[in-house]
Protein backbone atom coordinates (compact mmCIF):
# COMPACT_ATOMS: atom_id res chain seq x y z
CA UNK A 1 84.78 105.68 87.77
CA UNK A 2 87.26 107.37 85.36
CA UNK A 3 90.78 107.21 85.59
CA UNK A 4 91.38 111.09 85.55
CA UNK A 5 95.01 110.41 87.07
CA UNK A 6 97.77 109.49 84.18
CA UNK A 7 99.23 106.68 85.47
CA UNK A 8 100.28 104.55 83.00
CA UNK A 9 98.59 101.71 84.43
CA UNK A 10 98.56 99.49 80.82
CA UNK A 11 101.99 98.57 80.83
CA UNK A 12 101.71 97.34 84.92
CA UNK A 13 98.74 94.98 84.33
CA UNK A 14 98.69 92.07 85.62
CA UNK A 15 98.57 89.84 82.09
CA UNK A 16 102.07 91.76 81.09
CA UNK A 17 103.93 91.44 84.46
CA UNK A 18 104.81 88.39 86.43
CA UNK A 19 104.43 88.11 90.03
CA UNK A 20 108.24 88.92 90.67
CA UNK A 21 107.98 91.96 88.52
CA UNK A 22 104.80 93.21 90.19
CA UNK A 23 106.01 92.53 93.39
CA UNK A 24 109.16 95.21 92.09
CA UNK A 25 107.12 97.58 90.96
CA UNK A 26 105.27 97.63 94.64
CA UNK A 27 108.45 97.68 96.46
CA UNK A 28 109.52 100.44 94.43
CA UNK A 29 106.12 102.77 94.70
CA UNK A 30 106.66 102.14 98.56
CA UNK A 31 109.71 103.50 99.20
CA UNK A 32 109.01 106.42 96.82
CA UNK A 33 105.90 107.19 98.16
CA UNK A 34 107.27 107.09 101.71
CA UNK A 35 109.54 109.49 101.42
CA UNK A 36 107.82 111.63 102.33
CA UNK A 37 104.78 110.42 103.53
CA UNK A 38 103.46 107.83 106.26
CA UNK A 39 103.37 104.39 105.24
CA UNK A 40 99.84 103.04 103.48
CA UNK A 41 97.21 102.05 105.54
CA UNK A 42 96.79 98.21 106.28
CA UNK A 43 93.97 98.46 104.08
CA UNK A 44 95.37 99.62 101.04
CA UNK A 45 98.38 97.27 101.67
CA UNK A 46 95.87 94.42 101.13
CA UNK A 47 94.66 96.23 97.88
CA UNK A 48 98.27 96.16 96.61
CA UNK A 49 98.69 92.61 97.71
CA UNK A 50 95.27 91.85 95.88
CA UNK A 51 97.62 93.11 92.47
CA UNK A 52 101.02 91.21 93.68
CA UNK A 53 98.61 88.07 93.81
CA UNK A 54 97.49 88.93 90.55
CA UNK A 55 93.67 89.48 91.57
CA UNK A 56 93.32 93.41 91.54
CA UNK A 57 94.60 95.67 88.20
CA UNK A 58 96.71 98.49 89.68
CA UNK A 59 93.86 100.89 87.74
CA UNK A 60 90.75 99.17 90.04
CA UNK A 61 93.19 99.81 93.26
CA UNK A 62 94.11 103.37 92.45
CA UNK A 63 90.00 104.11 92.03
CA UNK A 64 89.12 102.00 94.95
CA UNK A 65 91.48 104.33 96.99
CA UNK A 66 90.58 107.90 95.65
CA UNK A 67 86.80 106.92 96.26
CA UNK A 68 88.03 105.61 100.15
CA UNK A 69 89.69 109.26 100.90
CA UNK A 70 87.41 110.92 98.97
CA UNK A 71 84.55 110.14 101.28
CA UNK A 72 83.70 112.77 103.86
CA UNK A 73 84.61 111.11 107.36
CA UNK A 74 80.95 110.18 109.83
């Protein structure tokens, strides 16, 4: 899938951050994104985990997560 959102995604990858910095950036999107929103589903919690642990590229979560809500609920 495309990245049609411009999130500059190159400069958080995982081979130019360290853990410690990547676990900054998360704690960072969190409390901005909560502002004004409910916190992120336990699911996508373990996504962003996935790129603390350096397994997941922020990019790959970001799609995963569009195509989740995307879906039309059963």
């Amino acid at each position: 899938m495309e990245n049609k959102y411009s999130i500059p995604t190159k400069e958080y990858s995982i081979d130019r951050t360290t853990k410690v910095q990547r676990e900054k950036i998360v704690r960072e999107a969190l409390g901005l994104s909560t502002l004004d929103a409910p916190e992120p589903s336990t699911e996508t919690m373990q996504l962003v985990q996935e790129y603390v642990d350096g397994k997941t590229e922020i990019s790959d979560i970001l799609s995963q997560t569009i195509v989740r809500y995307s879906q039309p609920a059963l």
